[in-house]
N, C-alpha and C. Protein backbone atom coordinates (compact mmCIF):
# COMPACT_ATOMS: atom_id res chain seq x y z
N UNK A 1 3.53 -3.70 -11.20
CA UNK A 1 3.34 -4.58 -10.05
C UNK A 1 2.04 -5.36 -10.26
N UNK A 2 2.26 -6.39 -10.42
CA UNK A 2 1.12 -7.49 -10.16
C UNK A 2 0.61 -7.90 -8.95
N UNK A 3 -0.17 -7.41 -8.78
CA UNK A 3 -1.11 -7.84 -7.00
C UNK A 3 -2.17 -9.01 -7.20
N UNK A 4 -2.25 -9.91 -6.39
CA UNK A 4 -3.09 -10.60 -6.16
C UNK A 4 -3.63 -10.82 -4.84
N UNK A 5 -4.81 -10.94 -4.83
CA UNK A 5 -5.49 -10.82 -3.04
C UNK A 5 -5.16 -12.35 -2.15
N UNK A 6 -4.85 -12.21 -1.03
CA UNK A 6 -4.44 -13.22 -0.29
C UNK A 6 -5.63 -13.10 0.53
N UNK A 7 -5.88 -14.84 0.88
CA UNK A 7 -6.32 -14.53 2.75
C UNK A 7 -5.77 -14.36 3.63
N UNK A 8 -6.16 -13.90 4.71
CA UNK A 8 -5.49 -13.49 5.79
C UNK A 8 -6.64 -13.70 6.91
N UNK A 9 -5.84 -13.69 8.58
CA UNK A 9 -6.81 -13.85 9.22
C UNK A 9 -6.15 -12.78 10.54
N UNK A 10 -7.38 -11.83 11.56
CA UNK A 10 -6.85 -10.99 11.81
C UNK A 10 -6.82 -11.69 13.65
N UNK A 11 -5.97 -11.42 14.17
CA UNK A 11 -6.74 -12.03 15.80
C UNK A 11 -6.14 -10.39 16.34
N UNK A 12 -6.26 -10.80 18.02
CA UNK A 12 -5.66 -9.88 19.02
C UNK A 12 -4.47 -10.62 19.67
N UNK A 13 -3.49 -9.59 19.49
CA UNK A 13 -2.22 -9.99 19.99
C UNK A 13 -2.48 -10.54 22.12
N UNK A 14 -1.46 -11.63 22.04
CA UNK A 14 -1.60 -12.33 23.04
C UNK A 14 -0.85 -11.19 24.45
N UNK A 15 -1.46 -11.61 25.47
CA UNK A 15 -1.14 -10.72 26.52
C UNK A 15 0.14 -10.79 26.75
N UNK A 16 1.33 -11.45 26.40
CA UNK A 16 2.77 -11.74 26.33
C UNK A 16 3.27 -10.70 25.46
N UNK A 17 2.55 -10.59 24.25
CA UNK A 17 2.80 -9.92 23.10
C UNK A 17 3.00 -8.18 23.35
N UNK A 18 1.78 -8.09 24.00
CA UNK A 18 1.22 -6.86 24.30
C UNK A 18 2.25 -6.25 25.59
N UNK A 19 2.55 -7.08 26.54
CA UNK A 19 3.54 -6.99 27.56
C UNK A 19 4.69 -6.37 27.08
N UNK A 20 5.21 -7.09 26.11
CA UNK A 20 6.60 -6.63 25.74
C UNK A 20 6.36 -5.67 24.50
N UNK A 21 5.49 -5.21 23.95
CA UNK A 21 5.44 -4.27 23.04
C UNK A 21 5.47 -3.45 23.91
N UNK A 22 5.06 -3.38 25.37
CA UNK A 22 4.49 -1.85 25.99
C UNK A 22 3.20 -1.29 26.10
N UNK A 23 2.05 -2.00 25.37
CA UNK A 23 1.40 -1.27 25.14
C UNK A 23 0.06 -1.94 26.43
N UNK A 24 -1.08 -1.14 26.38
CA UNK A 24 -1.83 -0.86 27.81
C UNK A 24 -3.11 -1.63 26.98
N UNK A 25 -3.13 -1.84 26.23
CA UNK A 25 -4.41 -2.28 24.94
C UNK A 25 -3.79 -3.16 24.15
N UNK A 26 -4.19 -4.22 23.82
CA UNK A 26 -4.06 -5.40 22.59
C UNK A 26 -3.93 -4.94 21.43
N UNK A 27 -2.97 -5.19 20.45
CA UNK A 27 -2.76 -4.55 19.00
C UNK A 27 -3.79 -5.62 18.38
N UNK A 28 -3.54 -5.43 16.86
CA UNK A 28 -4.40 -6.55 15.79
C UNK A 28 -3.03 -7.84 15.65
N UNK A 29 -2.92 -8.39 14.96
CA UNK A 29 -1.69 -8.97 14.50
C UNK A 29 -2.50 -9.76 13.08
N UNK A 30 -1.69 -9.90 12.04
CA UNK A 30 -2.40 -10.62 10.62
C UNK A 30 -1.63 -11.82 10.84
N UNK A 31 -2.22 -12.58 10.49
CA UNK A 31 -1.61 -14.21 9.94
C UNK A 31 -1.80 -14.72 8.64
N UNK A 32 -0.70 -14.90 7.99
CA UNK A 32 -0.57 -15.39 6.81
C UNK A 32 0.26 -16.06 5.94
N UNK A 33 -0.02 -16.28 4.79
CA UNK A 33 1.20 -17.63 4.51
C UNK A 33 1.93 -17.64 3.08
N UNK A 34 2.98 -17.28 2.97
CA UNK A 34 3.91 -17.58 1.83
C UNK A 34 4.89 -18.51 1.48
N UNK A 35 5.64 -18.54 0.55
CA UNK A 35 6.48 -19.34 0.13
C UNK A 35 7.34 -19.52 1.30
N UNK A 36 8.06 -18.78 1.87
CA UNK A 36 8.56 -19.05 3.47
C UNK A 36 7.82 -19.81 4.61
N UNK A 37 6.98 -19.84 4.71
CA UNK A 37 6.03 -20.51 5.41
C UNK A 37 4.96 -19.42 6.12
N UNK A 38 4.52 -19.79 7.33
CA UNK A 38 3.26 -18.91 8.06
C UNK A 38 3.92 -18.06 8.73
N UNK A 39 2.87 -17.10 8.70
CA UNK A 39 3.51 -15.86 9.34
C UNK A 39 2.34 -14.86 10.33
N UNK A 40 3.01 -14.59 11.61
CA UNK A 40 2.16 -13.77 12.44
C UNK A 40 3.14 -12.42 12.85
N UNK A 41 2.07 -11.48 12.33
CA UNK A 41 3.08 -10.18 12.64
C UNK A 41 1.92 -9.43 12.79
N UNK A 42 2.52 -8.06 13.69
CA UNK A 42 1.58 -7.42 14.55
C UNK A 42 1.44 -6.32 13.47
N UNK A 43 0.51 -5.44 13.48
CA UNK A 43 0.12 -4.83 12.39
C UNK A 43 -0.31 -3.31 12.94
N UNK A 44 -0.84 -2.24 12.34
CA UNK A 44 -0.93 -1.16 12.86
C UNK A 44 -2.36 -0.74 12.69
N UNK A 45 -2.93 -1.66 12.28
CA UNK A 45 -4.09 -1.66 11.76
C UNK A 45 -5.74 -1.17 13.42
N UNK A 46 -6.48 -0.42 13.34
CA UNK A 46 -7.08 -0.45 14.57
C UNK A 46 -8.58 -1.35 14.14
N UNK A 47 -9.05 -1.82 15.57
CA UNK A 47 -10.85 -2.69 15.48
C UNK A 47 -11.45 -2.23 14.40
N UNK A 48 -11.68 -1.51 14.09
CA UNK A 48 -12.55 -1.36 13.04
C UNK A 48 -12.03 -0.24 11.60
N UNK A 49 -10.38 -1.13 11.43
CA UNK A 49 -10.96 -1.17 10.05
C UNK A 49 -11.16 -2.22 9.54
N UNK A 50 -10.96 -1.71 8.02
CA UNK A 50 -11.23 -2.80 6.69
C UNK A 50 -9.85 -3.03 6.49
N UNK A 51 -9.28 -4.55 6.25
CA UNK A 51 -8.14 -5.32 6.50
C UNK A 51 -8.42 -6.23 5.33
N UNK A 52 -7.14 -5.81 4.41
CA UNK A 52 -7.39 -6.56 3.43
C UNK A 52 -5.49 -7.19 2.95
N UNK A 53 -5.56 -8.54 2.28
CA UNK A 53 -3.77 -8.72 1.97
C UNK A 53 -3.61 -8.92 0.45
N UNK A 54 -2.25 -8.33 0.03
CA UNK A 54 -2.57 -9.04 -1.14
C UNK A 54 -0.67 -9.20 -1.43
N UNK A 55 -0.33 -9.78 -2.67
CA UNK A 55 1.21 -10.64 -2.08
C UNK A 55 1.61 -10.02 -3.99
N UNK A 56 2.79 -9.91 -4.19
CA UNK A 56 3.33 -9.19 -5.12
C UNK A 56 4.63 -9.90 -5.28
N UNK A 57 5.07 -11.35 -5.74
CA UNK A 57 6.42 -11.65 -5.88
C UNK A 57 6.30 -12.57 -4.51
N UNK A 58 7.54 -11.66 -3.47
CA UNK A 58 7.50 -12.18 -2.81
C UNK A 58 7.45 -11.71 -1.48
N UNK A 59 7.01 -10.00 -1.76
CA UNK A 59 6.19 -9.23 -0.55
C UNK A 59 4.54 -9.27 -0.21
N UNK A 60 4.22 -9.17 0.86
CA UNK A 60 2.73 -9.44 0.93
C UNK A 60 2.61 -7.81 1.63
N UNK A 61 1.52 -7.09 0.95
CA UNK A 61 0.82 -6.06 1.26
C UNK A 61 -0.44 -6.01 2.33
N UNK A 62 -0.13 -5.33 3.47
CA UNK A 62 -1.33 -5.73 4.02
C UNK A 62 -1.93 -3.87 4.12
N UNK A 63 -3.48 -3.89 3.65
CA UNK A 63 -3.86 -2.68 3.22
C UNK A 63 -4.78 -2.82 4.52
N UNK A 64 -5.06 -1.07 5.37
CA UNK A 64 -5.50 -0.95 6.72
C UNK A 64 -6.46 0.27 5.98
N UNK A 65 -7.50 0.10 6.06
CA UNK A 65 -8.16 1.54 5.65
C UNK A 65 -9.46 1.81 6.22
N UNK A 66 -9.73 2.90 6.71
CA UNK A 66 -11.11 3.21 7.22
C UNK A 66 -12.02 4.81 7.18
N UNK A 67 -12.92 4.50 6.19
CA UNK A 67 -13.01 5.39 5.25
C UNK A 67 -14.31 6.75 6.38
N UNK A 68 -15.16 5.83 7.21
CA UNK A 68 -15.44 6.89 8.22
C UNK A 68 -14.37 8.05 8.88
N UNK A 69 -13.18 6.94 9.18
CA UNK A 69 -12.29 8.03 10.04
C UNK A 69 -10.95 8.66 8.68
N UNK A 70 -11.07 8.70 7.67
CA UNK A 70 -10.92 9.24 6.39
C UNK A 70 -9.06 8.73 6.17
N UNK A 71 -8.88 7.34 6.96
CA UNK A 71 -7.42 6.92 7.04
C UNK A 71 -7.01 6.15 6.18
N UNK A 72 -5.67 5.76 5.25
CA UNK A 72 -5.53 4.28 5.04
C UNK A 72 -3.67 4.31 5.73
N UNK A 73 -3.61 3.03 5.50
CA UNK A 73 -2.27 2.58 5.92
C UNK A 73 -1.91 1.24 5.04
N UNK A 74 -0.64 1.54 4.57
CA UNK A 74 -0.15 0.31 3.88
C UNK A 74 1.10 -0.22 5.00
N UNK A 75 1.06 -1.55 5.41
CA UNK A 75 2.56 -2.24 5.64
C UNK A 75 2.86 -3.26 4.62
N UNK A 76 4.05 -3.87 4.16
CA UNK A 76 4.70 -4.12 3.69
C UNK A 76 5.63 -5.01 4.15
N UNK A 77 5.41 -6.73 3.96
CA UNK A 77 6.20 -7.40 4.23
C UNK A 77 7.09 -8.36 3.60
N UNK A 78 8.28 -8.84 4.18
CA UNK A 78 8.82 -10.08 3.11
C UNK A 78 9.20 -11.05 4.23
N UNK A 79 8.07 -11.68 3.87
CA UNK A 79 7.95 -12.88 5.29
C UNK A 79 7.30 -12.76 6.65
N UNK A 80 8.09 -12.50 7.56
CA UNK A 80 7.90 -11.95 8.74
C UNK A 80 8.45 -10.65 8.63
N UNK A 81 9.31 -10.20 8.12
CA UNK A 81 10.15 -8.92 8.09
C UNK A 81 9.48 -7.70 7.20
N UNK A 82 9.10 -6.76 8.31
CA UNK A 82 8.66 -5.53 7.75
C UNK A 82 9.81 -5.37 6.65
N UNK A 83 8.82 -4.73 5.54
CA UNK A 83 10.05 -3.72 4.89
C UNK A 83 9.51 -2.63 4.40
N UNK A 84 8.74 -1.85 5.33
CA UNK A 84 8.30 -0.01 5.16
C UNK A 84 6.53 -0.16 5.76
N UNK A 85 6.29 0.90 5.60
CA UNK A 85 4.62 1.43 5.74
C UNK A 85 4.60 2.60 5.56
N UNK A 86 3.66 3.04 5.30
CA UNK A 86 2.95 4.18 5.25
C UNK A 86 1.62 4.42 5.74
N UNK A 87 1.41 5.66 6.53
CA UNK A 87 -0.29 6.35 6.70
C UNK A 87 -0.11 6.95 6.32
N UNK A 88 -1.52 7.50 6.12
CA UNK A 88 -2.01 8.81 5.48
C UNK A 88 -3.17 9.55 5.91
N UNK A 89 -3.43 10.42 6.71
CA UNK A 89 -4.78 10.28 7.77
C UNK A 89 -5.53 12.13 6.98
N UNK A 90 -4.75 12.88 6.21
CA UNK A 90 -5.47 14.00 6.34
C UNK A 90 -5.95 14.56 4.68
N UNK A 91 -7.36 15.04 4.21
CA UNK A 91 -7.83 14.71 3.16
C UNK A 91 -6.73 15.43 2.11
N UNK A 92 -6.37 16.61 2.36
CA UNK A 92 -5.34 16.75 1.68
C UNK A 92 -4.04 16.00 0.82
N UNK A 93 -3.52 14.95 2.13
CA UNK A 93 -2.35 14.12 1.72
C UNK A 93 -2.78 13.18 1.07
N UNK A 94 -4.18 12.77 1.38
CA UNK A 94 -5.01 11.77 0.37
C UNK A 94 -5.26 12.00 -1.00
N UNK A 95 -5.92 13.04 -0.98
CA UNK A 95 -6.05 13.61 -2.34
C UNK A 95 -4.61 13.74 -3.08
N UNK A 96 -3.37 14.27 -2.65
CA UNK A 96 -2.20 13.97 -3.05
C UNK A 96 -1.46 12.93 -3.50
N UNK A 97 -1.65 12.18 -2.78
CA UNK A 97 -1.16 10.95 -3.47
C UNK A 97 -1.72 10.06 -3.83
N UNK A 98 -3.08 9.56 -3.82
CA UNK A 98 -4.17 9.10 -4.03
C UNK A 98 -5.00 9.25 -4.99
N UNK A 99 -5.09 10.67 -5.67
CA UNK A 99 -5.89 11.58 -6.10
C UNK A 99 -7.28 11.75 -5.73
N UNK A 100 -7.98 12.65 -7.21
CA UNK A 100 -8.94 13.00 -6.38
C UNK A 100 -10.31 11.82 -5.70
N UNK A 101 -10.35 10.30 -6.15
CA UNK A 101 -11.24 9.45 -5.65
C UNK A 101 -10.48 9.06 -4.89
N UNK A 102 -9.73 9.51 -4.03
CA UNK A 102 -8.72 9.29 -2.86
C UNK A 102 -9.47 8.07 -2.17
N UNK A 103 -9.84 7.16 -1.03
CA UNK A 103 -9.96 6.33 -0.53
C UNK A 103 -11.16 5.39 -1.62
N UNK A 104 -12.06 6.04 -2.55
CA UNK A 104 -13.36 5.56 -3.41
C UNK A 104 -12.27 4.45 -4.58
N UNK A 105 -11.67 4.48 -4.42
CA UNK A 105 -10.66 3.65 -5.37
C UNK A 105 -10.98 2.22 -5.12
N UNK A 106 -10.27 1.78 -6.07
CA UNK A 106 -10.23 -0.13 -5.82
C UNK A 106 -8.97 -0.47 -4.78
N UNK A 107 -9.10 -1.14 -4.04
CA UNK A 107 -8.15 -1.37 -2.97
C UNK A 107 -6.88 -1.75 -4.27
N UNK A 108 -6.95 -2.38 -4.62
CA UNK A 108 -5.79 -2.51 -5.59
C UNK A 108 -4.82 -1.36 -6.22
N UNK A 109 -5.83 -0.56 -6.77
CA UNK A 109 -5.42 0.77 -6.79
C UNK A 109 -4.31 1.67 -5.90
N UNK A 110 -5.11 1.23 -4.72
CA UNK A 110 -5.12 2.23 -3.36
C UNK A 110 -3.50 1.48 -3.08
N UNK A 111 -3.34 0.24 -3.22
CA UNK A 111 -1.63 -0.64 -2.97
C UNK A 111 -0.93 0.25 -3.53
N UNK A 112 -1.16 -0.04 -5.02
CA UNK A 112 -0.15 0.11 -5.91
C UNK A 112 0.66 1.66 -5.63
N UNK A 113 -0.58 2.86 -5.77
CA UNK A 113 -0.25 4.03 -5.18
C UNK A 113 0.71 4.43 -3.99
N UNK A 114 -0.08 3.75 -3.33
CA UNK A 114 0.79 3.88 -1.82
C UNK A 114 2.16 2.98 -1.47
N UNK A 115 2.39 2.17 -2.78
CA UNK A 115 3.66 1.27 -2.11
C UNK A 115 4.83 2.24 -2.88
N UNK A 116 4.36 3.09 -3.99
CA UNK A 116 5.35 3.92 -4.64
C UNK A 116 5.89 4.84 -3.78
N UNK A 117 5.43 5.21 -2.55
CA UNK A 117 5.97 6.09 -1.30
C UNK A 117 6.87 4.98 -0.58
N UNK A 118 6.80 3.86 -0.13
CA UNK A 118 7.36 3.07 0.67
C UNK A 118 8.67 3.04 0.09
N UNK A 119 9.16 2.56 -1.41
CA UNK A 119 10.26 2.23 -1.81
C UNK A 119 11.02 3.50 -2.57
């Protein structure tokens, strides 16, 4: 898999958004842009992490990780359309699939690893 880093830009989902998700608190949502055109999709990502994208063909990876609260999360899109995610929140499962520089890795790294669980 060939990764390359995208920009991306992160806002807070609109109070319409948040209405019909259900939820009592504003999610993140990423915006970004491929061969399909622009794209806004809500993400699982929380305030403070580190939010990074990067695009593979013609899926874009968006990597959620936050190394105080010892988490990462991969989603996985083609276009607007999810196609999988994964977390991973406990040092054990990190070290497992991650190994042992479990989150100390290169975010690139940290994709590639974690998209081999998704598919």
């Amino acid at each position: 898999m060939k990764l390359r880093r995208i920009p991306i830009k992160l806002e807070k989902e609109t109070w319409e958004e948040q209405q019909e998700a259900g939820r009592y608190n504003p999610g993140l949502v990423v915006l970004f842009r491929d061969r399909r055109g622009k794209h806004r999709v809500p993400i699982s990502a929380g305030y403070s992490d580190d939010v990074e994208g990067f695009r593979s063909g013609d899926e874009t990876y968006i990597l959620s990780m936050n190394q105080g609260l010892n988490y990462v999360g991969l989603e996985v899109f083609r276009g607007s359309e999810s196609m999988g995610d994964i977390f991973v929140d406990r040092d054990y499962d990190i070290d497992e699939i991650l190994g042992p520089r479990g989150l100390n890795l290169t975010d690139h790294t940290i994709v590639k690893r974690l998209a081999g669980y998704i598919y």
